[in-house]
N, C-alpha and C. Protein backbone atom coordinates (compact mmCIF):
# COMPACT_ATOMS: atom_id res chain seq x y z
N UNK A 1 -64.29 52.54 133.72
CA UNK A 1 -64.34 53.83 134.37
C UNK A 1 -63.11 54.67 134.01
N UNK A 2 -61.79 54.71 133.89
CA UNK A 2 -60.46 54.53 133.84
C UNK A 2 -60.84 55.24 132.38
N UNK A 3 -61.24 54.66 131.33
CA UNK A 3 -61.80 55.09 130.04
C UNK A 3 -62.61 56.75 130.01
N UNK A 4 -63.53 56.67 130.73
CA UNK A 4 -64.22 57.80 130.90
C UNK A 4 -63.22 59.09 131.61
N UNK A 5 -62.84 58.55 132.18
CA UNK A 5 -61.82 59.73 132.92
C UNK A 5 -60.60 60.41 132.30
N UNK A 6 -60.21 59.60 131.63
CA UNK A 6 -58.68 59.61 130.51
C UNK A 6 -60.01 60.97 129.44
N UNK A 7 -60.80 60.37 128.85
CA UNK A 7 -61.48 60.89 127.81
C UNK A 7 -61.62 62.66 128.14
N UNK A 8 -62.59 62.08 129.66
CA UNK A 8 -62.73 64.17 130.19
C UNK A 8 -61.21 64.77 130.95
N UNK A 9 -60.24 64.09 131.20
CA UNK A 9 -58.97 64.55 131.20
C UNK A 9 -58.85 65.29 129.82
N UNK A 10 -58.71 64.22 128.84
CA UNK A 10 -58.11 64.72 127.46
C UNK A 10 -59.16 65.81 127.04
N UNK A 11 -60.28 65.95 127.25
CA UNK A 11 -60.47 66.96 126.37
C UNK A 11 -60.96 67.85 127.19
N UNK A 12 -60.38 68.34 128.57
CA UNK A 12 -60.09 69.57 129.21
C UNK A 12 -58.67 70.19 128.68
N UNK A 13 -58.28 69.25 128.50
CA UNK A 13 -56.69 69.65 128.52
C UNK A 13 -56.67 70.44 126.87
N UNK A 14 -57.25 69.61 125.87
CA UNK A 14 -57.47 69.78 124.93
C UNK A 14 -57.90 70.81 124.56
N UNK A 15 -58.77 71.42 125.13
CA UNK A 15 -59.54 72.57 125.19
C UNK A 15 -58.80 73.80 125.55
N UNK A 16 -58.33 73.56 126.42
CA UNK A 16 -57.17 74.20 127.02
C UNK A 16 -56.38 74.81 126.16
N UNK A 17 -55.85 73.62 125.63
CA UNK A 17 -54.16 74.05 124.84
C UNK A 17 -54.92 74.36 123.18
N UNK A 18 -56.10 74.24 122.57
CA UNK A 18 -56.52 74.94 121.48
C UNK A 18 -57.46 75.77 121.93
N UNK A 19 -57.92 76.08 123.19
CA UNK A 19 -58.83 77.49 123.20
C UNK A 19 -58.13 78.96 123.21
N UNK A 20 -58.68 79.89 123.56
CA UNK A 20 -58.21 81.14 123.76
C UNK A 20 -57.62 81.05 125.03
N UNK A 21 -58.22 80.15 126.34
CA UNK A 21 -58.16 80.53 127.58
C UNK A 21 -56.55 80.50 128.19
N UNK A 22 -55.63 80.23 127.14
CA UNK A 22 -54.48 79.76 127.60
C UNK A 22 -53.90 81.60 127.69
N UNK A 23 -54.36 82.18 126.69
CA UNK A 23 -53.92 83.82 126.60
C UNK A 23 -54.58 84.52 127.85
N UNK A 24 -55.67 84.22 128.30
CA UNK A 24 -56.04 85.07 129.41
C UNK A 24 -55.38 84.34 130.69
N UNK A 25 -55.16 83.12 130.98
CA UNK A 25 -54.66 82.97 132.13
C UNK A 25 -53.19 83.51 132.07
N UNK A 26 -52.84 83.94 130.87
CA UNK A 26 -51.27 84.78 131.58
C UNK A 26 -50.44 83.39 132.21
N UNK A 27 -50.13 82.15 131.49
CA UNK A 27 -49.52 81.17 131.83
C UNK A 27 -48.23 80.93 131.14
N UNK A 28 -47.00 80.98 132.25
CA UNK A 28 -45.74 81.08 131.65
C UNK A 28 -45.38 80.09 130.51
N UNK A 29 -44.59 79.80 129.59
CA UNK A 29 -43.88 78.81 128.57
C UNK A 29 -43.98 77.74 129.24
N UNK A 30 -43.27 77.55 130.58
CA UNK A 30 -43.12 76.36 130.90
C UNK A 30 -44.43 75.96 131.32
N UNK A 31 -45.11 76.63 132.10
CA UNK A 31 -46.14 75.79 132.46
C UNK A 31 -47.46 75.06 130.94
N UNK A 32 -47.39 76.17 129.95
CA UNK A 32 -48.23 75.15 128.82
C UNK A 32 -47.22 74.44 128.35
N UNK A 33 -46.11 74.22 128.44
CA UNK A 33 -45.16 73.12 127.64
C UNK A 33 -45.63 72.11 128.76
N UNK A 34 -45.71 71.96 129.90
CA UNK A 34 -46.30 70.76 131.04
C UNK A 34 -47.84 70.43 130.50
N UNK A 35 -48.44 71.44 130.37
CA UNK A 35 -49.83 71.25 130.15
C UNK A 35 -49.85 70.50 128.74
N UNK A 36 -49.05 70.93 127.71
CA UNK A 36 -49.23 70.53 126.58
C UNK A 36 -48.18 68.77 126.52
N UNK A 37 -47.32 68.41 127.36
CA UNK A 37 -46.87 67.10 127.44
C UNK A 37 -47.38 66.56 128.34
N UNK A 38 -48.50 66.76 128.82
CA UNK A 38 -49.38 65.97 129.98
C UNK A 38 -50.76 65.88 129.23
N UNK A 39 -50.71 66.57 128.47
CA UNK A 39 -52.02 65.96 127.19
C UNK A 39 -51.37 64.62 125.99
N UNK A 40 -50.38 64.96 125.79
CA UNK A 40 -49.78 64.40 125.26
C UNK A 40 -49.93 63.20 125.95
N UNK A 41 -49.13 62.67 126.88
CA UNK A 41 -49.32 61.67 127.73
C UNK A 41 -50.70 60.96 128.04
N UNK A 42 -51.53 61.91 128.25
CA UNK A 42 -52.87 60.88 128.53
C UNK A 42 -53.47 60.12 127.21
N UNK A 43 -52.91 61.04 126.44
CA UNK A 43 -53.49 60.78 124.63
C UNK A 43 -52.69 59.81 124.80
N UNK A 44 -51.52 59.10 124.38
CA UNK A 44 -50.58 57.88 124.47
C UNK A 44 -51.18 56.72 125.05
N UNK A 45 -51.82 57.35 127.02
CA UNK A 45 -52.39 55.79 127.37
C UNK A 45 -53.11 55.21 126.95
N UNK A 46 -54.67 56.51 126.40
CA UNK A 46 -55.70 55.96 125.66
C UNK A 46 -55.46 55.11 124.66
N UNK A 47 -54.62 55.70 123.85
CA UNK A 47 -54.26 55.21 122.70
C UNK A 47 -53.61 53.60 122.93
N UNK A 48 -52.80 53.46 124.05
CA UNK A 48 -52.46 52.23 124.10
C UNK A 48 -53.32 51.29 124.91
N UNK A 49 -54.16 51.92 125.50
CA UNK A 49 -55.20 50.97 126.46
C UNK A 49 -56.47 50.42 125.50
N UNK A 50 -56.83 51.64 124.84
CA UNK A 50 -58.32 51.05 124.19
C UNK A 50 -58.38 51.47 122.56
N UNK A 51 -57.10 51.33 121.91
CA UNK A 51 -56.73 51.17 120.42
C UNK A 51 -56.78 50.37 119.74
């Protein structure tokens, strides 16, 4: 289950940080530098849980 969730985490986030939608929400530096090292991060567990 843990698997499935990491997956639609990552590719909201994903979506996120390569769609357009990051320009219309008007979201400060810092907050996509969080968004973009908290993708980062889930990508890492996957990667170390089911690699």
């Amino acid at each position: 289950m843990r698997k499935i969730q990491l997956l639609e985490q990552i590719n909201k986030l994903s979506g996120l940080v390569h769609g357009n939608e990051m320009n219309e929400l008007n979201l400060t530096i810092g907050t996509i530098s969080e968004i973009r090292q908290k993708l980062d991060e889930l990508t890492e567990e996957y990667i170390d849980c089911y690699c």
